[in-house]
PDBML (XML) file of the C-alpha atoms, coordinates in Angstrom:
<?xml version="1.0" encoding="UTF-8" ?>
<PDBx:datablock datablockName="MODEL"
   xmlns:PDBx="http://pdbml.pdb.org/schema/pdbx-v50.xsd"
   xmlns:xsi="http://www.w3.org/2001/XMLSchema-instance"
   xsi:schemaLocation="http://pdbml.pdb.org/schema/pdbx-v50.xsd pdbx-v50.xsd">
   <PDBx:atom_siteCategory>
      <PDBx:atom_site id="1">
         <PDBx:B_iso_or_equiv>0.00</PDBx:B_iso_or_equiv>
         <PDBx:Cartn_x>20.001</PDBx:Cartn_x>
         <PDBx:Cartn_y>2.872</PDBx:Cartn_y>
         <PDBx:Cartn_z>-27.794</PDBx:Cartn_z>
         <PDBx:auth_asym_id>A</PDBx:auth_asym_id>
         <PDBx:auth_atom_id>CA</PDBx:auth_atom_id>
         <PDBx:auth_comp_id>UNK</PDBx:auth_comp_id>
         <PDBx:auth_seq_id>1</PDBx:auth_seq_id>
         <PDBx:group_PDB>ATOM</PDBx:group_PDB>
         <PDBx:label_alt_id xsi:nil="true" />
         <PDBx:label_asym_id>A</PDBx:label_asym_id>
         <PDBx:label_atom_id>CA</PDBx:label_atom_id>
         <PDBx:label_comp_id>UNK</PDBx:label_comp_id>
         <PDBx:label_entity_id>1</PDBx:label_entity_id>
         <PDBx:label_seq_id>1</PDBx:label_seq_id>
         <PDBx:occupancy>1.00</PDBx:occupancy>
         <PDBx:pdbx_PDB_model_num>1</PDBx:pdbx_PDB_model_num>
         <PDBx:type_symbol>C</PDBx:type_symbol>
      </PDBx:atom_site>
      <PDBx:atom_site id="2">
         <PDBx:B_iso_or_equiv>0.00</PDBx:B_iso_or_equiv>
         <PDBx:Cartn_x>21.675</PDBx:Cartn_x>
         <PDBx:Cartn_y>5.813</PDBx:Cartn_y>
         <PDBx:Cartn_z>-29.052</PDBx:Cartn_z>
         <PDBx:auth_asym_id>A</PDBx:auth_asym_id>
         <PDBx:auth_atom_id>CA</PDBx:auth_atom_id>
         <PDBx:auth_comp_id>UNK</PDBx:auth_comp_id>
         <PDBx:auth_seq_id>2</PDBx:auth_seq_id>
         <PDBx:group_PDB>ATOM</PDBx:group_PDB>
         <PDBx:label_alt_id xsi:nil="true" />
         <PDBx:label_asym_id>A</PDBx:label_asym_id>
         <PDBx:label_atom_id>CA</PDBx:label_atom_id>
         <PDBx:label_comp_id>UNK</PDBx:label_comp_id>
         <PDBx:label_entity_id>1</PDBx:label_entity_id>
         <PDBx:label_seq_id>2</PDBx:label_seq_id>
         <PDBx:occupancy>1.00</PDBx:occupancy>
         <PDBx:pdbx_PDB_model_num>1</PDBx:pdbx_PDB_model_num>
         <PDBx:type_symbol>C</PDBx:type_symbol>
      </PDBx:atom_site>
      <PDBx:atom_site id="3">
         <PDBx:B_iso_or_equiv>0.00</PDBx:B_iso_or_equiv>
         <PDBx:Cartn_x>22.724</PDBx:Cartn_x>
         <PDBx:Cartn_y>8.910</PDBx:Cartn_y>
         <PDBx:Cartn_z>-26.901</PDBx:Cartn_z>
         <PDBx:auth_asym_id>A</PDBx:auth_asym_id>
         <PDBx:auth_atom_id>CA</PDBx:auth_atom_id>
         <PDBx:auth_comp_id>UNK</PDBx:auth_comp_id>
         <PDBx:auth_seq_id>3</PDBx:auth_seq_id>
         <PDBx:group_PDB>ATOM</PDBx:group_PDB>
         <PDBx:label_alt_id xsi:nil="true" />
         <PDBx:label_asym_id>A</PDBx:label_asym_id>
         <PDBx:label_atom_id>CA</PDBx:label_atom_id>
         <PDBx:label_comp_id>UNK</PDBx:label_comp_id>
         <PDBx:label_entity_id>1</PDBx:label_entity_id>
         <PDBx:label_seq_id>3</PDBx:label_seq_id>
         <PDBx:occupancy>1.00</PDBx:occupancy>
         <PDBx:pdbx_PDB_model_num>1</PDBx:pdbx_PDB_model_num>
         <PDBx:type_symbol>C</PDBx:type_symbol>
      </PDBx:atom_site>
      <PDBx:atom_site id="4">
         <PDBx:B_iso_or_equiv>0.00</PDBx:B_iso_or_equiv>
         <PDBx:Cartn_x>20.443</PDBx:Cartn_x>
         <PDBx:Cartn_y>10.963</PDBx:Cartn_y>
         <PDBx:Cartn_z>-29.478</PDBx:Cartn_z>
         <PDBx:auth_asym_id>A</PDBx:auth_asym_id>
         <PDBx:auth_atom_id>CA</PDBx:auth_atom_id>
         <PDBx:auth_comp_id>UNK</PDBx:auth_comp_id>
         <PDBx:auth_seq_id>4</PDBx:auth_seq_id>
         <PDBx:group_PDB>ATOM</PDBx:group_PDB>
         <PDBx:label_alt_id xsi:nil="true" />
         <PDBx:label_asym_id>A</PDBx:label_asym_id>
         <PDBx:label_atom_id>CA</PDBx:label_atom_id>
         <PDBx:label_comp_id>UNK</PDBx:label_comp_id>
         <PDBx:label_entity_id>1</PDBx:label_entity_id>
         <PDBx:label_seq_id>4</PDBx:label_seq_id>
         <PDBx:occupancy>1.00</PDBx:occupancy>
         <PDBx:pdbx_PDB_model_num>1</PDBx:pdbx_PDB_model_num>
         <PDBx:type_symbol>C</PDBx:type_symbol>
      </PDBx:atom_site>
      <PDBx:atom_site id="5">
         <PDBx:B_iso_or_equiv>0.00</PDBx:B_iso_or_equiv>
         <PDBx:Cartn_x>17.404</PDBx:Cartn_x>
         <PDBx:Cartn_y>8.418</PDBx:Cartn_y>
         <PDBx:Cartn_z>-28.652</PDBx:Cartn_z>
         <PDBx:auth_asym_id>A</PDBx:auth_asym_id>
         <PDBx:auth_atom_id>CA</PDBx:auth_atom_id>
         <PDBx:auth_comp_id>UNK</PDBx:auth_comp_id>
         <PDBx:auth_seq_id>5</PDBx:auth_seq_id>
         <PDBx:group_PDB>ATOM</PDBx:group_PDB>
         <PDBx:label_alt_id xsi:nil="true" />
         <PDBx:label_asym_id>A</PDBx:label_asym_id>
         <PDBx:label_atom_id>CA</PDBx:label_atom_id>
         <PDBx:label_comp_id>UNK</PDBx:label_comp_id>
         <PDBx:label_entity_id>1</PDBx:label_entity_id>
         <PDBx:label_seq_id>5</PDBx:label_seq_id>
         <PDBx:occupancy>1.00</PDBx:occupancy>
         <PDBx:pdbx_PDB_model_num>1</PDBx:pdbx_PDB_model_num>
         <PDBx:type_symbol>C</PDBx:type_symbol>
      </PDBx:atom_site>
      <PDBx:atom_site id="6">
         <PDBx:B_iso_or_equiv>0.00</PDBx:B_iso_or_equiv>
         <PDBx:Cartn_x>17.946</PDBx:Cartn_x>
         <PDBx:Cartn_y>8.433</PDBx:Cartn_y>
         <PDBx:Cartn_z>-25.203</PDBx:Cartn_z>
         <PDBx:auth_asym_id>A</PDBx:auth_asym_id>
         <PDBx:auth_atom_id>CA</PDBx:auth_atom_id>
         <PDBx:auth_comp_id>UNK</PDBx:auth_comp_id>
         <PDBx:auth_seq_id>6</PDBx:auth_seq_id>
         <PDBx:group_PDB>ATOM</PDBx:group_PDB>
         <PDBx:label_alt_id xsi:nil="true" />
         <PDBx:label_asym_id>A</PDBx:label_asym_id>
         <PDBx:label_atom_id>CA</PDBx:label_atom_id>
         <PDBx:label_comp_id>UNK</PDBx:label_comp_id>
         <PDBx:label_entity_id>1</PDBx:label_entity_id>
         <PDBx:label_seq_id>6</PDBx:label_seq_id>
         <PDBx:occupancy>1.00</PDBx:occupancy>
         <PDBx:pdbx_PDB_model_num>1</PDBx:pdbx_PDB_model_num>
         <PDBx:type_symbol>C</PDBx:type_symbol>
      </PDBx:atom_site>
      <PDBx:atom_site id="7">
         <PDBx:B_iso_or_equiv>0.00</PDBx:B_iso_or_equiv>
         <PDBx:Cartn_x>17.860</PDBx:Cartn_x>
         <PDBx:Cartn_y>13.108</PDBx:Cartn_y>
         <PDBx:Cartn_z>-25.445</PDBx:Cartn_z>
         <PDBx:auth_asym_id>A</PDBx:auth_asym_id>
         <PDBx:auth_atom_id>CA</PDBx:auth_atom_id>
         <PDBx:auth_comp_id>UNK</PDBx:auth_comp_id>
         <PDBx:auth_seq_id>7</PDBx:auth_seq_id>
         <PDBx:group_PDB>ATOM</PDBx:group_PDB>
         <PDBx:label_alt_id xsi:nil="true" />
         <PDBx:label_asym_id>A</PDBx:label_asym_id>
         <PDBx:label_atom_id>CA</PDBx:label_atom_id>
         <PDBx:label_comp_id>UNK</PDBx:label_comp_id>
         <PDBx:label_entity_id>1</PDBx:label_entity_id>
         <PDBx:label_seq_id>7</PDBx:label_seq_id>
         <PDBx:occupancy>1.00</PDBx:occupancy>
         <PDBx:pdbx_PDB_model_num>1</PDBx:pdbx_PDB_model_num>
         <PDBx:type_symbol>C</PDBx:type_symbol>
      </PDBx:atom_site>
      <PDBx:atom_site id="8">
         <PDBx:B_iso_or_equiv>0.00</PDBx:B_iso_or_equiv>
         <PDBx:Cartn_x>14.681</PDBx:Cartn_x>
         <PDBx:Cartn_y>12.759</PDBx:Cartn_y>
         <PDBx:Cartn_z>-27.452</PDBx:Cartn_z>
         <PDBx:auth_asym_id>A</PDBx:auth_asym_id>
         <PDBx:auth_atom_id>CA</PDBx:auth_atom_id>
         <PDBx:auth_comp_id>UNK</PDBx:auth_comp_id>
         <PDBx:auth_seq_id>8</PDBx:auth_seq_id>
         <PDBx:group_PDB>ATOM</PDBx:group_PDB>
         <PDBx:label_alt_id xsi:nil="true" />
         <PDBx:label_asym_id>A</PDBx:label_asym_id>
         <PDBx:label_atom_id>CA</PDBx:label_atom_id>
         <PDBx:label_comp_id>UNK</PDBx:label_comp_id>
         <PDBx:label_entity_id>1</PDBx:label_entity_id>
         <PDBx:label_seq_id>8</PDBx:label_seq_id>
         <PDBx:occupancy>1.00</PDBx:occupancy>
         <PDBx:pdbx_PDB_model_num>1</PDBx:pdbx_PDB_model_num>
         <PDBx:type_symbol>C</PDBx:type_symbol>
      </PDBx:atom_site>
      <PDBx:atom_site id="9">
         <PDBx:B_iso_or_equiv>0.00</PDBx:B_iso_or_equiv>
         <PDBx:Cartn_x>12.855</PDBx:Cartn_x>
         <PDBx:Cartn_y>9.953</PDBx:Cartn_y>
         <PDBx:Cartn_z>-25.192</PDBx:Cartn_z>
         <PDBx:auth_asym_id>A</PDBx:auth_asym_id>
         <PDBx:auth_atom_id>CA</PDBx:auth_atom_id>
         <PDBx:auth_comp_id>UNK</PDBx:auth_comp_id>
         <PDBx:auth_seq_id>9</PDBx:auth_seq_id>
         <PDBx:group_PDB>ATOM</PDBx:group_PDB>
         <PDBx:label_alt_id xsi:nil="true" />
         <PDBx:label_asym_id>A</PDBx:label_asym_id>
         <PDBx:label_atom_id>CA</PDBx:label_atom_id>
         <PDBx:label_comp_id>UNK</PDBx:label_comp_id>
         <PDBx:label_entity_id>1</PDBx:label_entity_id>
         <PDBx:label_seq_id>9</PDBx:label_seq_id>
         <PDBx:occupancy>1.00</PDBx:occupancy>
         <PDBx:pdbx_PDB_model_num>1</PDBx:pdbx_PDB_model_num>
         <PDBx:type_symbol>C</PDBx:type_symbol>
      </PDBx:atom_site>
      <PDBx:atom_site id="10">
         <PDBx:B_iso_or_equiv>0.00</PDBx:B_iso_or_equiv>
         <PDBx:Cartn_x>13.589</PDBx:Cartn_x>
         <PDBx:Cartn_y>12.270</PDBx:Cartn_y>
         <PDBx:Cartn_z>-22.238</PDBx:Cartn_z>
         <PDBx:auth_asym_id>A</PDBx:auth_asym_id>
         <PDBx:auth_atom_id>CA</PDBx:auth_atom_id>
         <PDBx:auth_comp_id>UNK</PDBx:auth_comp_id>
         <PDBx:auth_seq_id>10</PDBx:auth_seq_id>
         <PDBx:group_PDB>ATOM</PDBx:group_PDB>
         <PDBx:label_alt_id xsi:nil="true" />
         <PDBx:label_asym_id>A</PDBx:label_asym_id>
         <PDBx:label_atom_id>CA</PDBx:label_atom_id>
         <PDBx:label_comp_id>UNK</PDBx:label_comp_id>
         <PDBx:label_entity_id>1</PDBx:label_entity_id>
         <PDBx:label_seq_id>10</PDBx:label_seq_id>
         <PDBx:occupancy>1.00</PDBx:occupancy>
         <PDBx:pdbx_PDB_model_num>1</PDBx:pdbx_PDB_model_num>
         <PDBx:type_symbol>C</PDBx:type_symbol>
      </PDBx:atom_site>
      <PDBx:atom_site id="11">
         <PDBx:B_iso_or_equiv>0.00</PDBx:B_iso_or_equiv>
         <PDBx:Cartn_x>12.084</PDBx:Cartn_x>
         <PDBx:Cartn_y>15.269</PDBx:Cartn_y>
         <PDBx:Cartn_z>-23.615</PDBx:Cartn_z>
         <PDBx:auth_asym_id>A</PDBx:auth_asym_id>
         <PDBx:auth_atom_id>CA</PDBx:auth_atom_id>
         <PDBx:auth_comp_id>UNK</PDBx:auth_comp_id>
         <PDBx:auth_seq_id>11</PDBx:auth_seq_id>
         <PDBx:group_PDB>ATOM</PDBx:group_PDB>
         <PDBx:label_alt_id xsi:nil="true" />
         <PDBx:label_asym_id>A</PDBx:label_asym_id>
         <PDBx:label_atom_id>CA</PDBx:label_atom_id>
         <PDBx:label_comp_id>UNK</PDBx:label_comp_id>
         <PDBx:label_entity_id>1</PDBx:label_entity_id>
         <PDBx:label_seq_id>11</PDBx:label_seq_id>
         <PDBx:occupancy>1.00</PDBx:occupancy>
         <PDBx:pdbx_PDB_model_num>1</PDBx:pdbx_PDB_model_num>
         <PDBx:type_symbol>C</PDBx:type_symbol>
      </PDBx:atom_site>
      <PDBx:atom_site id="12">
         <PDBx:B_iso_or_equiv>0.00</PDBx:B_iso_or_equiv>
         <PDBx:Cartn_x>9.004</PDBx:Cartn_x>
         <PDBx:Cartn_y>12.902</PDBx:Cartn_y>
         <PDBx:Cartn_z>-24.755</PDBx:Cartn_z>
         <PDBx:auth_asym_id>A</PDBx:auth_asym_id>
         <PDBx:auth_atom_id>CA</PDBx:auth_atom_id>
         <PDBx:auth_comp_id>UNK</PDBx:auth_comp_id>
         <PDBx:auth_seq_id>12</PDBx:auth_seq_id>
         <PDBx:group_PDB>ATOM</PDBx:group_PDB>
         <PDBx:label_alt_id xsi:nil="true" />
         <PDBx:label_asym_id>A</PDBx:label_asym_id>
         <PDBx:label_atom_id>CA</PDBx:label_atom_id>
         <PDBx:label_comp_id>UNK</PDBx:label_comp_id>
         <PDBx:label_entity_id>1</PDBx:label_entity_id>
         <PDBx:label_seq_id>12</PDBx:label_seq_id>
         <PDBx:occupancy>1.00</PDBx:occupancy>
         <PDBx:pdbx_PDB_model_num>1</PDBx:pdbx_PDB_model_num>
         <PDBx:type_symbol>C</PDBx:type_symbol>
      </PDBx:atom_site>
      <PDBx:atom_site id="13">
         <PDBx:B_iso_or_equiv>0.00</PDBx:B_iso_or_equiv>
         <PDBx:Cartn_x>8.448</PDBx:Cartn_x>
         <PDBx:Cartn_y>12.142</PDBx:Cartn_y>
         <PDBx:Cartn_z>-21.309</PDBx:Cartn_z>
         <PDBx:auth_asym_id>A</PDBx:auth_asym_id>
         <PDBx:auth_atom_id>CA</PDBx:auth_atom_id>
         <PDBx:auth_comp_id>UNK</PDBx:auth_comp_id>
         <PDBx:auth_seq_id>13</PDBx:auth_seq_id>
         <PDBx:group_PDB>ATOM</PDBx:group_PDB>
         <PDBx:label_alt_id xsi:nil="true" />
         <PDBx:label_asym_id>A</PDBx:label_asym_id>
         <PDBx:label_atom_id>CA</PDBx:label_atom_id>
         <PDBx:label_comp_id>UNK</PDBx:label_comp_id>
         <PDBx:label_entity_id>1</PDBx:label_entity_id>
         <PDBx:label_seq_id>13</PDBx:label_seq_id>
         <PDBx:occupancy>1.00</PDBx:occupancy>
         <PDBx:pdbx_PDB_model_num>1</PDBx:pdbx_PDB_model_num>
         <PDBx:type_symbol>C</PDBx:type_symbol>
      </PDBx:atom_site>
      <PDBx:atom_site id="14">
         <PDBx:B_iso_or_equiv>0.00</PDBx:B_iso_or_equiv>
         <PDBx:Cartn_x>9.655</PDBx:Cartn_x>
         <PDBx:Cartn_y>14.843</PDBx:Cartn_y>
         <PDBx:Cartn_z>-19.385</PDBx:Cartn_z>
         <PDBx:auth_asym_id>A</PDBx:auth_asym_id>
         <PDBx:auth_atom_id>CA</PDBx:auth_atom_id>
         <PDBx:auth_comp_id>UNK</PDBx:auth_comp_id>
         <PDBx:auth_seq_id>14</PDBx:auth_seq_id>
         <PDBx:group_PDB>ATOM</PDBx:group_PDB>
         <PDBx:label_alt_id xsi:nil="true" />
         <PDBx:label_asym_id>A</PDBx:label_asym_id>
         <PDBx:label_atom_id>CA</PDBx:label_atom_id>
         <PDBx:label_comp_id>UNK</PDBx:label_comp_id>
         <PDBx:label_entity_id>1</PDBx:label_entity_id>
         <PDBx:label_seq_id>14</PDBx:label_seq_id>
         <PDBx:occupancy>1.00</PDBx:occupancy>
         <PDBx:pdbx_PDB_model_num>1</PDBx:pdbx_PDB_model_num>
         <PDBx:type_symbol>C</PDBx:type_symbol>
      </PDBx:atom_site>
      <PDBx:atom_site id="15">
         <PDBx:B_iso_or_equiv>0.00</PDBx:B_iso_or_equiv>
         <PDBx:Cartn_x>6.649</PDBx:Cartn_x>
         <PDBx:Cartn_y>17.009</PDBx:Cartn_y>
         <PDBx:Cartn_z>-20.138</PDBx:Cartn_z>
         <PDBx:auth_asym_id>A</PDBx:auth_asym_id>
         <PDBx:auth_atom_id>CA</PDBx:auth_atom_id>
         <PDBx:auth_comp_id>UNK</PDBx:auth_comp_id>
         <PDBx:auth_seq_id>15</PDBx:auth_seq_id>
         <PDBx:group_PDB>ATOM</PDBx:group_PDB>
         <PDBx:label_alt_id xsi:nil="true" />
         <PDBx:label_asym_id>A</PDBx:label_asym_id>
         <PDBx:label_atom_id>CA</PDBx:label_atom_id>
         <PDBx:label_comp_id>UNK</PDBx:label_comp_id>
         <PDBx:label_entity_id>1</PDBx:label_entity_id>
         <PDBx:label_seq_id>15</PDBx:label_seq_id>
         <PDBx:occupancy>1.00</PDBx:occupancy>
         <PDBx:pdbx_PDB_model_num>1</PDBx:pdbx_PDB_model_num>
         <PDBx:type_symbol>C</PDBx:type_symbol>
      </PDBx:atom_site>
      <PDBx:atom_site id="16">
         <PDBx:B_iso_or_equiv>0.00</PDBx:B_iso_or_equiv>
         <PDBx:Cartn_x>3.429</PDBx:Cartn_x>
         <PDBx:Cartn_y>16.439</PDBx:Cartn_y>
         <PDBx:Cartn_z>-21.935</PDBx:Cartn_z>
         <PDBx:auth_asym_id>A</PDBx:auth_asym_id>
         <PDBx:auth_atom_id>CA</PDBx:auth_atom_id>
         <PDBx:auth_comp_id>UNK</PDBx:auth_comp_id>
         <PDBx:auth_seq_id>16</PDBx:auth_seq_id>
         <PDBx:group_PDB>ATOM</PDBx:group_PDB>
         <PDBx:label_alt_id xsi:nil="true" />
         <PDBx:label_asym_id>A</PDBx:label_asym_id>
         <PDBx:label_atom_id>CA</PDBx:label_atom_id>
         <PDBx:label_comp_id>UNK</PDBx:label_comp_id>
         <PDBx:label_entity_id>1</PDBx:label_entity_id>
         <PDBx:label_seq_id>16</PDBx:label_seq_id>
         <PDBx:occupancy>1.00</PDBx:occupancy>
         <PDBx:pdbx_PDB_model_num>1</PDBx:pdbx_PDB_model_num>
         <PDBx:type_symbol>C</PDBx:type_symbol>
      </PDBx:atom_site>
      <PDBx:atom_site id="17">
         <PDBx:B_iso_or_equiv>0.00</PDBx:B_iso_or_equiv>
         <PDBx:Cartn_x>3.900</PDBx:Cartn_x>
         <PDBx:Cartn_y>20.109</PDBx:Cartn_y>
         <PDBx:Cartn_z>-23.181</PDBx:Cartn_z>
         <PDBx:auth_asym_id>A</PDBx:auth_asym_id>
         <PDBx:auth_atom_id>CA</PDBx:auth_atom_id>
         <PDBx:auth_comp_id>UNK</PDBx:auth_comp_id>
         <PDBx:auth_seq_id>17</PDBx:auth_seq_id>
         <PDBx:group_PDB>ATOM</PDBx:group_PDB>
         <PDBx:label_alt_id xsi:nil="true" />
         <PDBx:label_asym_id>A</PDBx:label_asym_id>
         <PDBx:label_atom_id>CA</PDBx:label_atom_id>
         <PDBx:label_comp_id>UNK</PDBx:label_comp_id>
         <PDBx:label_entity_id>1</PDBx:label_entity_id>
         <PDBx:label_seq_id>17</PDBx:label_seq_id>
         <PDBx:occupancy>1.00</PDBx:occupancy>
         <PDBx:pdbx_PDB_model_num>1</PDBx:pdbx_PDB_model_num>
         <PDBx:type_symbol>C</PDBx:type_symbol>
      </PDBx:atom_site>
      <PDBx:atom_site id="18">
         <PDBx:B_iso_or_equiv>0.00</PDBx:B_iso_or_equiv>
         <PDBx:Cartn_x>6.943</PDBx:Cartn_x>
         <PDBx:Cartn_y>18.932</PDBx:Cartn_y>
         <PDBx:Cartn_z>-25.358</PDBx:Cartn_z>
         <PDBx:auth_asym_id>A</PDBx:auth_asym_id>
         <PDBx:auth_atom_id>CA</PDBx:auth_atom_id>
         <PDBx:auth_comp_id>UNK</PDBx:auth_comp_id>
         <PDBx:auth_seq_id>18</PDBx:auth_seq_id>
         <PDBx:group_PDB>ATOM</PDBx:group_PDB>
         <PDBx:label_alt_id xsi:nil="true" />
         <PDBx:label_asym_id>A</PDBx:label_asym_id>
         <PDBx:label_atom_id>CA</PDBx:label_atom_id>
         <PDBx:label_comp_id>UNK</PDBx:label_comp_id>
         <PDBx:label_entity_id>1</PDBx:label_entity_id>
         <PDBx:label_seq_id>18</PDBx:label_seq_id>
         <PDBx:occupancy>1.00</PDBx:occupancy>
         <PDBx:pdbx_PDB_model_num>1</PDBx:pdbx_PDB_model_num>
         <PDBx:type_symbol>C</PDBx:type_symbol>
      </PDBx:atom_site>
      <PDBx:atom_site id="19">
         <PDBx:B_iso_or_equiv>0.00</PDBx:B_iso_or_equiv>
         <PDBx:Cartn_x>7.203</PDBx:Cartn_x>
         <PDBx:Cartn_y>18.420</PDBx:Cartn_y>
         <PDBx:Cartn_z>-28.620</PDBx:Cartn_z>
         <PDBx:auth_asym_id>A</PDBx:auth_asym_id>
         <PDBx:auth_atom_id>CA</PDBx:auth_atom_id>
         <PDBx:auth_comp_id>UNK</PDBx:auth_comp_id>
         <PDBx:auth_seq_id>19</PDBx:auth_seq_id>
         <PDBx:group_PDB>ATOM</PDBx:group_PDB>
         <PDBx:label_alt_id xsi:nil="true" />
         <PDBx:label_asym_id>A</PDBx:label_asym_id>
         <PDBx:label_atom_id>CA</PDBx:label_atom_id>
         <PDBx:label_comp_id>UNK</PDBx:label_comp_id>
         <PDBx:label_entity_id>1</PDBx:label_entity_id>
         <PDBx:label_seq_id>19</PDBx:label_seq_id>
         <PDBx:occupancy>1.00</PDBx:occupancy>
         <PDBx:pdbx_PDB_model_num>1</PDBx:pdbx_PDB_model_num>
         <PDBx:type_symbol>C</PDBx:type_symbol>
      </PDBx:atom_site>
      <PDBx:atom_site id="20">
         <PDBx:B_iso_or_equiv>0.00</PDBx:B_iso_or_equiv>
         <PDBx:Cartn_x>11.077</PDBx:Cartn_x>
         <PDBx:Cartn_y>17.708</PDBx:Cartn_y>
         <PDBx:Cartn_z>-30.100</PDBx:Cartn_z>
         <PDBx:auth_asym_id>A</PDBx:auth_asym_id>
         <PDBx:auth_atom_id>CA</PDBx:auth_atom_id>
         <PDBx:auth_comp_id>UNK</PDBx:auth_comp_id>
         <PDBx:auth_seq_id>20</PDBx:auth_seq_id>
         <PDBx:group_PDB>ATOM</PDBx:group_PDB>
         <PDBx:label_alt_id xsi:nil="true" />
         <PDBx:label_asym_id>A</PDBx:label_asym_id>
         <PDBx:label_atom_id>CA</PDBx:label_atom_id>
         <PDBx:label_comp_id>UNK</PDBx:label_comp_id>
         <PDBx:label_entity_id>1</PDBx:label_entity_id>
         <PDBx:label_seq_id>20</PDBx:label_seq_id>
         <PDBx:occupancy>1.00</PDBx:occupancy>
         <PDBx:pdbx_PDB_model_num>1</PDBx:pdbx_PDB_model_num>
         <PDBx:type_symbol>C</PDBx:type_symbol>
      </PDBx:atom_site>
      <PDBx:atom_site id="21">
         <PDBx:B_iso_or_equiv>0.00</PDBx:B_iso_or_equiv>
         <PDBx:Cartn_x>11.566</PDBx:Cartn_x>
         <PDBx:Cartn_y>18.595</PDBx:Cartn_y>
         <PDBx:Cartn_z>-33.689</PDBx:Cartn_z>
         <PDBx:auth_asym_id>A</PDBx:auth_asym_id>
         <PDBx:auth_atom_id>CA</PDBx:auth_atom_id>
         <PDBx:auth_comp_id>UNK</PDBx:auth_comp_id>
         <PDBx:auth_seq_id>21</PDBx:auth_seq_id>
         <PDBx:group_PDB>ATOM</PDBx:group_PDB>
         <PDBx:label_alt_id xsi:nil="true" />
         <PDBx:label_asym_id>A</PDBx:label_asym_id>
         <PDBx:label_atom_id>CA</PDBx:label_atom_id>
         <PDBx:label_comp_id>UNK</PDBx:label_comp_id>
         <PDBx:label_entity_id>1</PDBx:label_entity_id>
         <PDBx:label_seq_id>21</PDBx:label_seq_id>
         <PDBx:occupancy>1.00</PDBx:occupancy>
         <PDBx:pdbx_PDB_model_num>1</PDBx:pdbx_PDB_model_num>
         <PDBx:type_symbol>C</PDBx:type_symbol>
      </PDBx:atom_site>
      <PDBx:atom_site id="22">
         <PDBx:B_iso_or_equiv>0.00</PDBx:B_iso_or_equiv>
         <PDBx:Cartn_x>14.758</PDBx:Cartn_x>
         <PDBx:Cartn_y>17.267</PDBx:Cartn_y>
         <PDBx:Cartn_z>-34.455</PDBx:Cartn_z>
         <PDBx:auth_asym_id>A</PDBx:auth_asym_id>
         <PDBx:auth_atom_id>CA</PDBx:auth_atom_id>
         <PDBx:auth_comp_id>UNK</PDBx:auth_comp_id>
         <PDBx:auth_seq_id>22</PDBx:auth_seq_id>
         <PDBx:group_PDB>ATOM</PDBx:group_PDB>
         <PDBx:label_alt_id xsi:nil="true" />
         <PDBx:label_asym_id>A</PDBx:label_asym_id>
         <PDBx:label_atom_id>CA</PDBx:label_atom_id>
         <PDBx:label_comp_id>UNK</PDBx:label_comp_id>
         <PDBx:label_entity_id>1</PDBx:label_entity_id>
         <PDBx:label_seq_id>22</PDBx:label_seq_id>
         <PDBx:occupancy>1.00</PDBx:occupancy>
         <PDBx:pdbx_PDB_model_num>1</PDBx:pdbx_PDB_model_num>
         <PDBx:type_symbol>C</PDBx:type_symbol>
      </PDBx:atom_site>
      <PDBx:atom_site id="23">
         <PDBx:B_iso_or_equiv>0.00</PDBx:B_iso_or_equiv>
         <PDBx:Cartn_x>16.082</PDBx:Cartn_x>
         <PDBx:Cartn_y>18.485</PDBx:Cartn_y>
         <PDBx:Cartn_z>-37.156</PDBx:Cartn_z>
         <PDBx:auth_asym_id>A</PDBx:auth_asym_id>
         <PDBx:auth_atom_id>CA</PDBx:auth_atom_id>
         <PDBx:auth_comp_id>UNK</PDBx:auth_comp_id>
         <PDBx:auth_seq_id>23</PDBx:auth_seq_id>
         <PDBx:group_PDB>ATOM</PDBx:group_PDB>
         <PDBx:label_alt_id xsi:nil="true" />
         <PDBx:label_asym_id>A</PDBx:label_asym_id>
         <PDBx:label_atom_id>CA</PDBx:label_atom_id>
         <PDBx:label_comp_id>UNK</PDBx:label_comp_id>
         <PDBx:label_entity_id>1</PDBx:label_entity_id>
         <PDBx:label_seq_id>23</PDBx:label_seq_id>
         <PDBx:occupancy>1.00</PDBx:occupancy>
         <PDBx:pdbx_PDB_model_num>1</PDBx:pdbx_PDB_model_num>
         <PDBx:type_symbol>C</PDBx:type_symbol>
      </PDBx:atom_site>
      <PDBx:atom_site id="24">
         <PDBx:B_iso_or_equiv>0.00</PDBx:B_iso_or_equiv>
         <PDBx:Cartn_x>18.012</PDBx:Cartn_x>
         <PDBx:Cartn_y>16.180</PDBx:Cartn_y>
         <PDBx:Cartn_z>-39.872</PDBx:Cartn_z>
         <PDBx:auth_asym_id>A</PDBx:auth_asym_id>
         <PDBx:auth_atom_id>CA</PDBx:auth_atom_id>
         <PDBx:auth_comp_id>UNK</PDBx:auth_comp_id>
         <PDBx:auth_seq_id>24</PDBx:auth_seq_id>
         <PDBx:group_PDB>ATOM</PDBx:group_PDB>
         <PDBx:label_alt_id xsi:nil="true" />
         <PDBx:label_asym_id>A</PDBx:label_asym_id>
         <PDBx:label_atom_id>CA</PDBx:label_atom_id>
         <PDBx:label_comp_id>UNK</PDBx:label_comp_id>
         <PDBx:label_entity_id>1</PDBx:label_entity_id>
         <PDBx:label_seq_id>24</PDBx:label_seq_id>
         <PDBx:occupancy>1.00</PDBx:occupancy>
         <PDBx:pdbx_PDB_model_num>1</PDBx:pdbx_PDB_model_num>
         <PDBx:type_symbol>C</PDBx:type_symbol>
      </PDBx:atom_site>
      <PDBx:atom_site id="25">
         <PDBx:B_iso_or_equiv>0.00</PDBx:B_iso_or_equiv>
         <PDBx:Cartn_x>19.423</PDBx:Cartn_x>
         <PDBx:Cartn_y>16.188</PDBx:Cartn_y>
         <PDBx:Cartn_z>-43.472</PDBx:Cartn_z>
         <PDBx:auth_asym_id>A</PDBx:auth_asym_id>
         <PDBx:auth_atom_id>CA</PDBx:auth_atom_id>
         <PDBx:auth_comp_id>UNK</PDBx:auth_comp_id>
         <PDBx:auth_seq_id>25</PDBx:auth_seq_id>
         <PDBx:group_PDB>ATOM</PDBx:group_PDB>
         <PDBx:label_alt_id xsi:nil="true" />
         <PDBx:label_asym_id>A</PDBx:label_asym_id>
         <PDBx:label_atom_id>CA</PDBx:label_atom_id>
         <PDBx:label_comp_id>UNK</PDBx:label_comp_id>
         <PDBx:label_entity_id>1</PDBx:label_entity_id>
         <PDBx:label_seq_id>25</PDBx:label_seq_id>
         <PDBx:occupancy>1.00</PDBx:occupancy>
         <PDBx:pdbx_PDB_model_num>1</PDBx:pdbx_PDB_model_num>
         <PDBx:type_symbol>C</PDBx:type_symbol>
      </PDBx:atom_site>
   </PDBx:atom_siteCategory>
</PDBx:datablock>
């Protein structure tokens, strides 16, 4: 995967209370 997959599935299953909003362009 990519480093930026692998920081967004952590938050995603780090809490329940999280929800990323990456932002992109």
């Amino acid at each position: 995967a990519t480093p930026i997959q692998v920081a967004l599935a952590w938050l995603l299953q780090h809490s329940p209370a999280l929800l990323p909003i990456p932002g992109t362009s």
